[in-house]
PDB file of N, CA and C in Angstrom:
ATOM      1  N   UNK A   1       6.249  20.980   8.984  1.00  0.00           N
ATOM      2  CA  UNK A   1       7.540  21.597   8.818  1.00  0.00           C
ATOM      3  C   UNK A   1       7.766  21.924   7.341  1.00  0.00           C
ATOM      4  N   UNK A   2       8.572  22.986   7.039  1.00  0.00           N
ATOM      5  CA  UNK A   2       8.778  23.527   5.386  1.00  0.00           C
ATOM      6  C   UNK A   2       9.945  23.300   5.305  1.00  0.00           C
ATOM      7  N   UNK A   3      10.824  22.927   4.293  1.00  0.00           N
ATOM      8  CA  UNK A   3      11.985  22.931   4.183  1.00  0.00           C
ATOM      9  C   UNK A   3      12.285  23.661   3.022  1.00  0.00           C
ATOM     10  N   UNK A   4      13.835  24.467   3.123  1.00  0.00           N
ATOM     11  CA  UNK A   4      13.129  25.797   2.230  1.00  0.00           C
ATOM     12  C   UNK A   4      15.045  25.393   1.202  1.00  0.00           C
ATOM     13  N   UNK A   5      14.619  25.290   0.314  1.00  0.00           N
ATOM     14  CA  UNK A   5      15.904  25.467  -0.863  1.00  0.00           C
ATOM     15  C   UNK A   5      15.427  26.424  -1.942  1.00  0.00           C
ATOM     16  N   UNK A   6      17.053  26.860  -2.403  1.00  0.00           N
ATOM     17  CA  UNK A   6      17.057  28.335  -2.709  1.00  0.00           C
ATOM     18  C   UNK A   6      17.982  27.980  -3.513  1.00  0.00           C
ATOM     19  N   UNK A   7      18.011  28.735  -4.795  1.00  0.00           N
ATOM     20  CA  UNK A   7      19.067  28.952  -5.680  1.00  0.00           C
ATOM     21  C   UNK A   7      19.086  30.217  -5.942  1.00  0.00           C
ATOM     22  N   UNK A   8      19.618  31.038  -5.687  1.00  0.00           N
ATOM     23  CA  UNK A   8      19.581  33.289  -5.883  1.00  0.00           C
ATOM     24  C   UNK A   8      19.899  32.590  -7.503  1.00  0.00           C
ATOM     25  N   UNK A   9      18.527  33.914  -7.868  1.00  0.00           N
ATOM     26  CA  UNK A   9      19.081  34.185  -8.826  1.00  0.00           C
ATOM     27  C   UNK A   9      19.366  35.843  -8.983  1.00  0.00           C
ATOM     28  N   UNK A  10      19.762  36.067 -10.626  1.00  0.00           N
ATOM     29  CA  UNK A  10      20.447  37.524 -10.875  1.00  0.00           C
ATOM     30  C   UNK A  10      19.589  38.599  -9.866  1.00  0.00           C
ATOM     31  N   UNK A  11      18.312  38.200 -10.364  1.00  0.00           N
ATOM     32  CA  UNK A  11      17.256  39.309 -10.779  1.00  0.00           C
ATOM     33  C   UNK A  11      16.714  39.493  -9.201  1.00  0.00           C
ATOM     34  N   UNK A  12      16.971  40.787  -8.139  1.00  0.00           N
ATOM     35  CA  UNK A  12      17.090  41.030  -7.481  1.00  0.00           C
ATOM     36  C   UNK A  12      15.383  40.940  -6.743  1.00  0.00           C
ATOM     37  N   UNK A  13      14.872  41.836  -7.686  1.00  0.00           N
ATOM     38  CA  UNK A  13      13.610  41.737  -7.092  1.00  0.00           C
ATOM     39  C   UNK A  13      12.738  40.551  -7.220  1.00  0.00           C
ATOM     40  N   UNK A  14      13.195  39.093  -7.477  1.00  0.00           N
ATOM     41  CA  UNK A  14      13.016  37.985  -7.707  1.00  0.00           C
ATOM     42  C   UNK A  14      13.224  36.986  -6.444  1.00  0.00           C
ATOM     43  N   UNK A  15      14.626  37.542  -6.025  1.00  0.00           N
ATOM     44  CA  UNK A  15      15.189  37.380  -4.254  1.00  0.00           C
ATOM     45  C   UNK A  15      14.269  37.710  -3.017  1.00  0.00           C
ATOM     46  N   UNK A  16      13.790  39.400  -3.733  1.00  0.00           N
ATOM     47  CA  UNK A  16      13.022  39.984  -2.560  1.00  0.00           C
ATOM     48  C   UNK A  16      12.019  39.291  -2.185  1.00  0.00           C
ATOM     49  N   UNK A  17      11.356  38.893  -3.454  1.00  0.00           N
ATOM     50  CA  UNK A  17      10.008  38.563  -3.198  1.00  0.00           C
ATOM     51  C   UNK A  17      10.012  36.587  -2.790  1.00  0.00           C
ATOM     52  N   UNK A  18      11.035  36.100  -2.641  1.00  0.00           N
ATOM     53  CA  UNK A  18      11.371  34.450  -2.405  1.00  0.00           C
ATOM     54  C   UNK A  18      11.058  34.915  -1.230  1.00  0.00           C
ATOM     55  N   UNK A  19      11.935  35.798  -0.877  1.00  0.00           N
ATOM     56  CA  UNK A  19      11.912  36.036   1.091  1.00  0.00           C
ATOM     57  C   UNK A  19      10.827  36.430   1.314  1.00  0.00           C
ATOM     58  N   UNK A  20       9.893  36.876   0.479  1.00  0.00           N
ATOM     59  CA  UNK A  20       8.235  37.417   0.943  1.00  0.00           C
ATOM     60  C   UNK A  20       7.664  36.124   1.568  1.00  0.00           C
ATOM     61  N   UNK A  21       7.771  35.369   0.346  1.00  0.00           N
ATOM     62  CA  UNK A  21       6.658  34.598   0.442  1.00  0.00           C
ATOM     63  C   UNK A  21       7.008  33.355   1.664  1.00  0.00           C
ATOM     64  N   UNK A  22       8.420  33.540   1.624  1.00  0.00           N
ATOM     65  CA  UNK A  22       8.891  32.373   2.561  1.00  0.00           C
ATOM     66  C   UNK A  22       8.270  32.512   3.964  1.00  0.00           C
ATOM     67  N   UNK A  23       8.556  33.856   4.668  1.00  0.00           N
ATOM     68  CA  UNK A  23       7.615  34.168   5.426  1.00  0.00           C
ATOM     69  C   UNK A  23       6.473  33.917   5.652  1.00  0.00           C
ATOM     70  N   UNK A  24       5.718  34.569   4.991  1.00  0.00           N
ATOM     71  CA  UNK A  24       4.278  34.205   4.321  1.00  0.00           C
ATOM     72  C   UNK A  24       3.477  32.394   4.852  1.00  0.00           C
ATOM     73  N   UNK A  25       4.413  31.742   3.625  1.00  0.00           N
ATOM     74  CA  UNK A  25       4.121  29.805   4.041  1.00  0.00           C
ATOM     75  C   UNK A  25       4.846  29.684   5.208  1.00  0.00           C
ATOM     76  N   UNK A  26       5.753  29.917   5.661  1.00  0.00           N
ATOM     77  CA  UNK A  26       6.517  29.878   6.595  1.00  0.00           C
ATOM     78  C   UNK A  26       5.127  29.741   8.140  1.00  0.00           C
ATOM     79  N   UNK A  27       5.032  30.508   8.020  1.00  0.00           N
ATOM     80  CA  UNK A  27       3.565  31.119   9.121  1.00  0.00           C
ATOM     81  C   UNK A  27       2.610  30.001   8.755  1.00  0.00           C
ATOM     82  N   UNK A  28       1.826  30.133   7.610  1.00  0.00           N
ATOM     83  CA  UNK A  28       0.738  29.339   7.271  1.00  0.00           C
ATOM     84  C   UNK A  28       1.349  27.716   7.463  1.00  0.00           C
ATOM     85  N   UNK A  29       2.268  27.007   7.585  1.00  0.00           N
ATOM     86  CA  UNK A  29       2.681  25.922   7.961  1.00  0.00           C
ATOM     87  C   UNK A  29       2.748  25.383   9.018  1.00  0.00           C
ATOM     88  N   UNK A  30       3.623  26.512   9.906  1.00  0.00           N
ATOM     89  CA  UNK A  30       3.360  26.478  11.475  1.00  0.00           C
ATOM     90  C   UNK A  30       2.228  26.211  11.834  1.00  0.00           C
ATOM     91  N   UNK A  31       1.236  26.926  11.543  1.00  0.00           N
ATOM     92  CA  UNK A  31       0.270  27.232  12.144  1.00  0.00           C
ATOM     93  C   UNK A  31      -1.089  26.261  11.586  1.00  0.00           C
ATOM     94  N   UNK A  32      -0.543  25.193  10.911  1.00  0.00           N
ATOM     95  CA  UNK A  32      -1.852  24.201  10.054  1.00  0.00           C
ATOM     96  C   UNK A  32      -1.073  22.844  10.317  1.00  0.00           C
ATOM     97  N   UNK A  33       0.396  23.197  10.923  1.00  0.00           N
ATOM     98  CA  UNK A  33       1.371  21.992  10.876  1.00  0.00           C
ATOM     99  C   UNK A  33       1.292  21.279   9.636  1.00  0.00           C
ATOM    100  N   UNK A  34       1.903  21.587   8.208  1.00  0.00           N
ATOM    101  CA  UNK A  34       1.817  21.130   7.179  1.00  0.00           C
ATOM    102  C   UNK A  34       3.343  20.835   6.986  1.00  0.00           C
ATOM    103  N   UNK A  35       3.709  19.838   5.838  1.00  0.00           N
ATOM    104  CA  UNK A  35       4.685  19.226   5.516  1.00  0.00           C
ATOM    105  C   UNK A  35       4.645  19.777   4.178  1.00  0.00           C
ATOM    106  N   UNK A  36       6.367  20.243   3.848  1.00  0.00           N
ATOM    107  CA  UNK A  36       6.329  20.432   1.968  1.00  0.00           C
ATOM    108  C   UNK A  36       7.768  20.943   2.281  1.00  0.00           C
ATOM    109  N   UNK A  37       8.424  21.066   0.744  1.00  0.00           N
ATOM    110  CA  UNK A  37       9.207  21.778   0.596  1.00  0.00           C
ATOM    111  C   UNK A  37       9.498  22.795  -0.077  1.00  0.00           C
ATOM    112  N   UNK A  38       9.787  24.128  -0.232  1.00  0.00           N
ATOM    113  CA  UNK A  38       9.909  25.165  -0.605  1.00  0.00           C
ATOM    114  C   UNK A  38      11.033  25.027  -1.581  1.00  0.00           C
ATOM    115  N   UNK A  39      10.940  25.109  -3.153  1.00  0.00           N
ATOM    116  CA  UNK A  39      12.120  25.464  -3.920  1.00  0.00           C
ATOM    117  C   UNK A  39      12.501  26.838  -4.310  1.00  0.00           C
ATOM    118  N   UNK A  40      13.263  27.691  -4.196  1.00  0.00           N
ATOM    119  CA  UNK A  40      13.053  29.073  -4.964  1.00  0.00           C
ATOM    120  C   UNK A  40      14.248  28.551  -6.165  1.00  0.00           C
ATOM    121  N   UNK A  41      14.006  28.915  -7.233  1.00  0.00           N
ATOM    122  CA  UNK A  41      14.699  29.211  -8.432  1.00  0.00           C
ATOM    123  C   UNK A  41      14.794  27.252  -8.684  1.00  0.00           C
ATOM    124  N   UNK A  42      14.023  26.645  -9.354  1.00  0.00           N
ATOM    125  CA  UNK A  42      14.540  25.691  -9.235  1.00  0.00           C
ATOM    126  C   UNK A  42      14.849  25.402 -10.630  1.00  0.00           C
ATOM    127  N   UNK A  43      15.742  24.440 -11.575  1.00  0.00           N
ATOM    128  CA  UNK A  43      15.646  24.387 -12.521  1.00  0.00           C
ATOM    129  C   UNK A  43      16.016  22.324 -12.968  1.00  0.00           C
ATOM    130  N   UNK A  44      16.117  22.560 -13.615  1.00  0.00           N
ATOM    131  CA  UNK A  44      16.396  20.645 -14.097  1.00  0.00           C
ATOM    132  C   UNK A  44      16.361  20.578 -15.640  1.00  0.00           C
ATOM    133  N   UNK A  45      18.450  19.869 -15.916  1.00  0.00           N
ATOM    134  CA  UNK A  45      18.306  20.148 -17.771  1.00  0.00           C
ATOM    135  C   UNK A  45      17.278  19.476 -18.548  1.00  0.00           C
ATOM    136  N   UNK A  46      17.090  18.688 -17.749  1.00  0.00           N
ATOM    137  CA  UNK A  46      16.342  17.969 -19.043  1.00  0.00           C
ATOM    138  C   UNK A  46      14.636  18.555 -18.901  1.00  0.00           C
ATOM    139  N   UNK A  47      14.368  19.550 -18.025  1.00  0.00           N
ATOM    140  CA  UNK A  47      13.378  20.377 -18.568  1.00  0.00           C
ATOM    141  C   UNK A  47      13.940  22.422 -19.163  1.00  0.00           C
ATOM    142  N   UNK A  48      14.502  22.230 -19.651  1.00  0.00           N
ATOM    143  CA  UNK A  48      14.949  23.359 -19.632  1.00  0.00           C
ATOM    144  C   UNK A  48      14.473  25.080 -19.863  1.00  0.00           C
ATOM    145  N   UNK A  49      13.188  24.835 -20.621  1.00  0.00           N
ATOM    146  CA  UNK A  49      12.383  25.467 -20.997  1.00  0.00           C
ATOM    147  C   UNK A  49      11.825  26.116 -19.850  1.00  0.00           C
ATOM    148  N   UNK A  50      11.350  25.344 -18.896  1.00  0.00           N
ATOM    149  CA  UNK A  50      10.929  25.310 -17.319  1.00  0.00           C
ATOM    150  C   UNK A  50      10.900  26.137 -16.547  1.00  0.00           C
ATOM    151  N   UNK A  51      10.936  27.174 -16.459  1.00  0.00           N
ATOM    152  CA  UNK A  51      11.979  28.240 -15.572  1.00  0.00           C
ATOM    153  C   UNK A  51      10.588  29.007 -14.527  1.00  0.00           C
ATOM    154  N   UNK A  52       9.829  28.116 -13.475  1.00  0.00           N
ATOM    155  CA  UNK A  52       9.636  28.675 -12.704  1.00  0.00           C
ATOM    156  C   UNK A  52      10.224  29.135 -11.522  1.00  0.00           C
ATOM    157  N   UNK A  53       9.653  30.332 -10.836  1.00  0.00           N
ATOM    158  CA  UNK A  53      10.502  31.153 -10.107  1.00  0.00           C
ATOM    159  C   UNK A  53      10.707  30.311  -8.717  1.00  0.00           C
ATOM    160  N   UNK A  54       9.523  29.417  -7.997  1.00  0.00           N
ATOM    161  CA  UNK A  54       9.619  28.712  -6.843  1.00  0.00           C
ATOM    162  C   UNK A  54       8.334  27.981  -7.096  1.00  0.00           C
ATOM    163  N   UNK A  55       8.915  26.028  -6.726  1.00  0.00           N
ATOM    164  CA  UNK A  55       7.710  25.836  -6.357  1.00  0.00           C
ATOM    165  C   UNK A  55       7.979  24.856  -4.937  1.00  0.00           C
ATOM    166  N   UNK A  56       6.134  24.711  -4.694  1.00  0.00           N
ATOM    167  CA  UNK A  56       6.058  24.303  -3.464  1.00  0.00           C
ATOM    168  C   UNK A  56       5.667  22.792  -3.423  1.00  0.00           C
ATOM    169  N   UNK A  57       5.633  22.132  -2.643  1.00  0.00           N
ATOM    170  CA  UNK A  57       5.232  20.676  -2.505  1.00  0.00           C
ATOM    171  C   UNK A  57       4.642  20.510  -1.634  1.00  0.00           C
ATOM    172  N   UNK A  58       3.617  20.415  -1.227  1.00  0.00           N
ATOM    173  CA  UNK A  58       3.541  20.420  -0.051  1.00  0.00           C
ATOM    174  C   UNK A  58       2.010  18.491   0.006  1.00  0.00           C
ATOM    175  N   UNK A  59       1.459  18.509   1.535  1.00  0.00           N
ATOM    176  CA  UNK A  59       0.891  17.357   1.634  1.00  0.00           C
ATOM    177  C   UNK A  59      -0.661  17.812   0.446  1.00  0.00           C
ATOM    178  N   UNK A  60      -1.340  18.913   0.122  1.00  0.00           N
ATOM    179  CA  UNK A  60      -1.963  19.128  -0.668  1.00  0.00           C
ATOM    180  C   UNK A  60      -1.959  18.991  -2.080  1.00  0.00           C
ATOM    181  N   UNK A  61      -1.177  19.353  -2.438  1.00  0.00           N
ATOM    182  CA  UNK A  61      -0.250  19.122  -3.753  1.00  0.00           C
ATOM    183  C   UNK A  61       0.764  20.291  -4.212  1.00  0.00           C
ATOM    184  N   UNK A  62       1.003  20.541  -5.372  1.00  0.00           N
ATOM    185  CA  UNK A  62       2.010  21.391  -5.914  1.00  0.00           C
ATOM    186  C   UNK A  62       1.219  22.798  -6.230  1.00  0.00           C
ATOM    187  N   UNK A  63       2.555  23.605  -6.210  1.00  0.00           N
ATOM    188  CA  UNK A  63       1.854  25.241  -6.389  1.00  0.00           C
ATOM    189  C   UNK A  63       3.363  25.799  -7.236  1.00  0.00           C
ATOM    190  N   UNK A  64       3.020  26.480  -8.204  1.00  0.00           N
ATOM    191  CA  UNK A  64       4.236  26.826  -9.243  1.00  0.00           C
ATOM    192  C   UNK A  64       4.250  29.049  -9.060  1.00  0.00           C
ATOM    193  N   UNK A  65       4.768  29.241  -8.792  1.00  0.00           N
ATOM    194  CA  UNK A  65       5.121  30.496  -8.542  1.00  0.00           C
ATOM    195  C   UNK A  65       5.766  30.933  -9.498  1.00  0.00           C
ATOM    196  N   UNK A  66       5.448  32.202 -10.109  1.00  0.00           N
ATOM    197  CA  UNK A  66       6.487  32.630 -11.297  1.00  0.00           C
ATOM    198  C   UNK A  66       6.346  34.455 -10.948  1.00  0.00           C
ATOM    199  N   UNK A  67       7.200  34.910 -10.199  1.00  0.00           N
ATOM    200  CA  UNK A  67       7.386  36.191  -9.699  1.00  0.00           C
ATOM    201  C   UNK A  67       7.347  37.694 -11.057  1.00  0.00           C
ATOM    202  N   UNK A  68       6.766  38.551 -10.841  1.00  0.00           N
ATOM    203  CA  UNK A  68       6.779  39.436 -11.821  1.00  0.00           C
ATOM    204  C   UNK A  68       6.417  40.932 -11.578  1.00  0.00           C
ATOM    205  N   UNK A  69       7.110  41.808 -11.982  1.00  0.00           N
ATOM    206  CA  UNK A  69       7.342  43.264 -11.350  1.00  0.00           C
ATOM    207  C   UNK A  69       6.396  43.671 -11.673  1.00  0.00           C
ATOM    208  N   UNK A  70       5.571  43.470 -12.934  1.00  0.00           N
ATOM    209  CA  UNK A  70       4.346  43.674 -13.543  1.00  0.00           C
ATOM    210  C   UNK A  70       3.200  42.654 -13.807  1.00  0.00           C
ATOM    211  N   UNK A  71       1.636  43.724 -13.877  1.00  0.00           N
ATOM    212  CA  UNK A  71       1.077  42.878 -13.803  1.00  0.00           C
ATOM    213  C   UNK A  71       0.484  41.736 -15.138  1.00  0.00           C
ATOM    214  N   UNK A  72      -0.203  40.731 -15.438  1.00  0.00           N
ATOM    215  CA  UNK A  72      -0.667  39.708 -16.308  1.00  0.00           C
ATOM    216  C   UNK A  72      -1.147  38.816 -15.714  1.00  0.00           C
ATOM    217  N   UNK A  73      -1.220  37.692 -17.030  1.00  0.00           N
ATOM    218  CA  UNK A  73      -1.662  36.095 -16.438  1.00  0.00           C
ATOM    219  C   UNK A  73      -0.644  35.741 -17.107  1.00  0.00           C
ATOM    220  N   UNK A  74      -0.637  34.360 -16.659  1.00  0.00           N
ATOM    221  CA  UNK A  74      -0.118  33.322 -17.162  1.00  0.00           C
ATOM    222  C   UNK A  74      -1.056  31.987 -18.141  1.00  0.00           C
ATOM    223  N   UNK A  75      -0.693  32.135 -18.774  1.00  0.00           N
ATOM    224  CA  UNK A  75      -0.925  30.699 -19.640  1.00  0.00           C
ATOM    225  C   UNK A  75      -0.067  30.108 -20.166  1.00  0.00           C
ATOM    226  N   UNK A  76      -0.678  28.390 -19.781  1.00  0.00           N
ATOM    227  CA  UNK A  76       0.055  27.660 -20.033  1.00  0.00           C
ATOM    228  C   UNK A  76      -0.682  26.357 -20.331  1.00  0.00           C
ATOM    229  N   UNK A  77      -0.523  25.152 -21.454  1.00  0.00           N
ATOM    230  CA  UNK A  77      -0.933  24.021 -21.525  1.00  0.00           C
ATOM    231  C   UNK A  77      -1.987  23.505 -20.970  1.00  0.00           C
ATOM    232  N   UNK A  78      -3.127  22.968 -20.957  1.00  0.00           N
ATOM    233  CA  UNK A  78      -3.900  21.868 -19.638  1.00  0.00           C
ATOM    234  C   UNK A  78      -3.499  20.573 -20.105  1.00  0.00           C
ATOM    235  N   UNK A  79      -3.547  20.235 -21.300  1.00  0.00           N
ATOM    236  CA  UNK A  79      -2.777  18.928 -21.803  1.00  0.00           C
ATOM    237  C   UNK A  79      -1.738  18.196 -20.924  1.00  0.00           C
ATOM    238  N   UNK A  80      -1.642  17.177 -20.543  1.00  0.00           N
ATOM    239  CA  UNK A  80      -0.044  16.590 -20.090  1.00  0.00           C
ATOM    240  C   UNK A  80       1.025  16.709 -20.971  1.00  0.00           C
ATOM    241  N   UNK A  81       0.637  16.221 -22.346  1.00  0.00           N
ATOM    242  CA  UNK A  81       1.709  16.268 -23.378  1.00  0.00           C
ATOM    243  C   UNK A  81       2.081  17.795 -23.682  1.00  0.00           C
ATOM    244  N   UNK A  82       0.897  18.268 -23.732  1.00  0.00           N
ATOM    245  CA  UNK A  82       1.338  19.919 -24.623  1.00  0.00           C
ATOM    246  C   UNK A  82       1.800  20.883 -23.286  1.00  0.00           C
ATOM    247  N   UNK A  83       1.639  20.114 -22.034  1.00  0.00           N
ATOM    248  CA  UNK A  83       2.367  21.379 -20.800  1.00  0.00           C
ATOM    249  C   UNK A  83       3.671  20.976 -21.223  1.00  0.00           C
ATOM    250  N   UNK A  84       4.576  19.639 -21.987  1.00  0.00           N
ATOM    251  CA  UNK A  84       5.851  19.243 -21.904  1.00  0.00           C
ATOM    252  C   UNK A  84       6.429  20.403 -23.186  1.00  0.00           C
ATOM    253  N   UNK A  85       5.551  19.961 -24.001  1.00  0.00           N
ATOM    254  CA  UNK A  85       6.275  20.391 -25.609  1.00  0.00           C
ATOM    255  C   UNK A  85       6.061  22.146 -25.939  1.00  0.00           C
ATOM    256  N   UNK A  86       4.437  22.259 -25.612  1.00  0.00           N
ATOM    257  CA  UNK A  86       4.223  23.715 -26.127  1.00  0.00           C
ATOM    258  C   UNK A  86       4.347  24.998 -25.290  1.00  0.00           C
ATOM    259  N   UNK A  87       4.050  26.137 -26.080  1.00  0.00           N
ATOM    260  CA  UNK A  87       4.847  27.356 -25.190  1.00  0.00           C
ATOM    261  C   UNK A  87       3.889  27.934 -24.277  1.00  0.00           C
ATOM    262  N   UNK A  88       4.185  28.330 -23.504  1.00  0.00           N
ATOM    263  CA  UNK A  88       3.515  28.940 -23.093  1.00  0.00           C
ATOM    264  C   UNK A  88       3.779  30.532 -22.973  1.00  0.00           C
ATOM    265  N   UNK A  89       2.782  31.466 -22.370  1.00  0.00           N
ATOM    266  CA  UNK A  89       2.684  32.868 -22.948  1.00  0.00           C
ATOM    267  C   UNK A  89       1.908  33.426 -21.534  1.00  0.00           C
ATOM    268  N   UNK A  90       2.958  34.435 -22.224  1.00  0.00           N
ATOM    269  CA  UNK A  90       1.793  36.216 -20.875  1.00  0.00           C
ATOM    270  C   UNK A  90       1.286  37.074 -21.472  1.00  0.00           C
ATOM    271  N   UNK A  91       0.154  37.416 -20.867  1.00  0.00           N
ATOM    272  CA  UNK A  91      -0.402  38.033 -21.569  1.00  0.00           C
ATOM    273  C   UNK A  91      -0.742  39.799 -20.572  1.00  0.00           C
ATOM    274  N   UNK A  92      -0.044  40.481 -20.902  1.00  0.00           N
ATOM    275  CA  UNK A  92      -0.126  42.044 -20.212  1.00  0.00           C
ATOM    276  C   UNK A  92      -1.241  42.966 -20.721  1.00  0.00           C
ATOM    277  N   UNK A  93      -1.603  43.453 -19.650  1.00  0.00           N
ATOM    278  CA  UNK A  93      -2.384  44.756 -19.836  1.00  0.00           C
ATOM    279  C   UNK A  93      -1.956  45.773 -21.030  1.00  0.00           C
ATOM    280  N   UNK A  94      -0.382  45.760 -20.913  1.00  0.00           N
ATOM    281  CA  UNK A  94       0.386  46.989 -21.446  1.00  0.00           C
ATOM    282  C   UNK A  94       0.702  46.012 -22.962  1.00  0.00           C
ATOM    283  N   UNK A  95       0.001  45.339 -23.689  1.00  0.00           N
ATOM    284  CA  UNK A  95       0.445  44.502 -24.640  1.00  0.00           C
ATOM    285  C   UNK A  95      -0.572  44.984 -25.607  1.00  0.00           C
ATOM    286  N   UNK A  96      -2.058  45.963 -25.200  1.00  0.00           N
ATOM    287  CA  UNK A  96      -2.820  45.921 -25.970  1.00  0.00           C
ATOM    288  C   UNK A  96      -3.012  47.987 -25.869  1.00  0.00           C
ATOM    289  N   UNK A  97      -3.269  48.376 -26.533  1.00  0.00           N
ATOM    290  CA  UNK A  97      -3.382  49.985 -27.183  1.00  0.00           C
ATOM    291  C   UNK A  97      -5.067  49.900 -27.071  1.00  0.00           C
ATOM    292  N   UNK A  98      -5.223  50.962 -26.308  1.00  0.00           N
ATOM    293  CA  UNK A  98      -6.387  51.326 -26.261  1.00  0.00           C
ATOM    294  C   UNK A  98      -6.476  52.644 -26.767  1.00  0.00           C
ATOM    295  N   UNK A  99      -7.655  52.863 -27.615  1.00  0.00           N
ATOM    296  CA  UNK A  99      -8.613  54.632 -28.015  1.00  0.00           C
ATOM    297  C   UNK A  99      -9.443  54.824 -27.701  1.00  0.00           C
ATOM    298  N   UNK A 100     -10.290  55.983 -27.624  1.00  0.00           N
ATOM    299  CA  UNK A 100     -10.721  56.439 -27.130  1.00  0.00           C
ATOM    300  C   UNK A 100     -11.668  56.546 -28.397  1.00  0.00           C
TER     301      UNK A 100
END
């Protein structure tokens, strides 16, 4: 079973895509009978920096979702200490100028 909590946020196409994916695990849960819970928008002050878009819990372990209209990666920390303290960064296609 999934249990699904939600906080909307502003950013619309951020909504759209919660309801994508909810679907999405929604199915793959049923159908493996898995246990977890679904957060969309979750936040907590005393991490504040934090701001992934949804994550999941499930009996496998955790999965961190961070929704984006465009494409990149993500990086972030492998450290325990330095995922708390340091920044992390995206890195876009459209960030670098190419010539010819």
């Amino acid at each position: 079973m999934l249990q699904i909590l939600n906080n909307k946020t502003e950013n619309t196409h951020e909504n759209e895509q919660f309801r994508r994916i909810v679907k999405i695990i929604q199915s793959v849960f049923d159908k493996y009978n898995f246990e977890g819970i679904l957060i969309g928008n979750p936040s907590n002050d005393l991490f504040y920096k934090f701001q992934a878009d949804a994550l999941l819990y499930y009996t496998n372990g955790l999965i961190i979702f961070d929704f984006k209209d465009y494409s990149g990666e993500i990086y972030f920390p492998e450290d325990e200490d330095d995922f708390q303290s340091a920044e992390w960064y995206i890195e876009r296609f459209s960030d670098y100028i190419f010539t010819n």
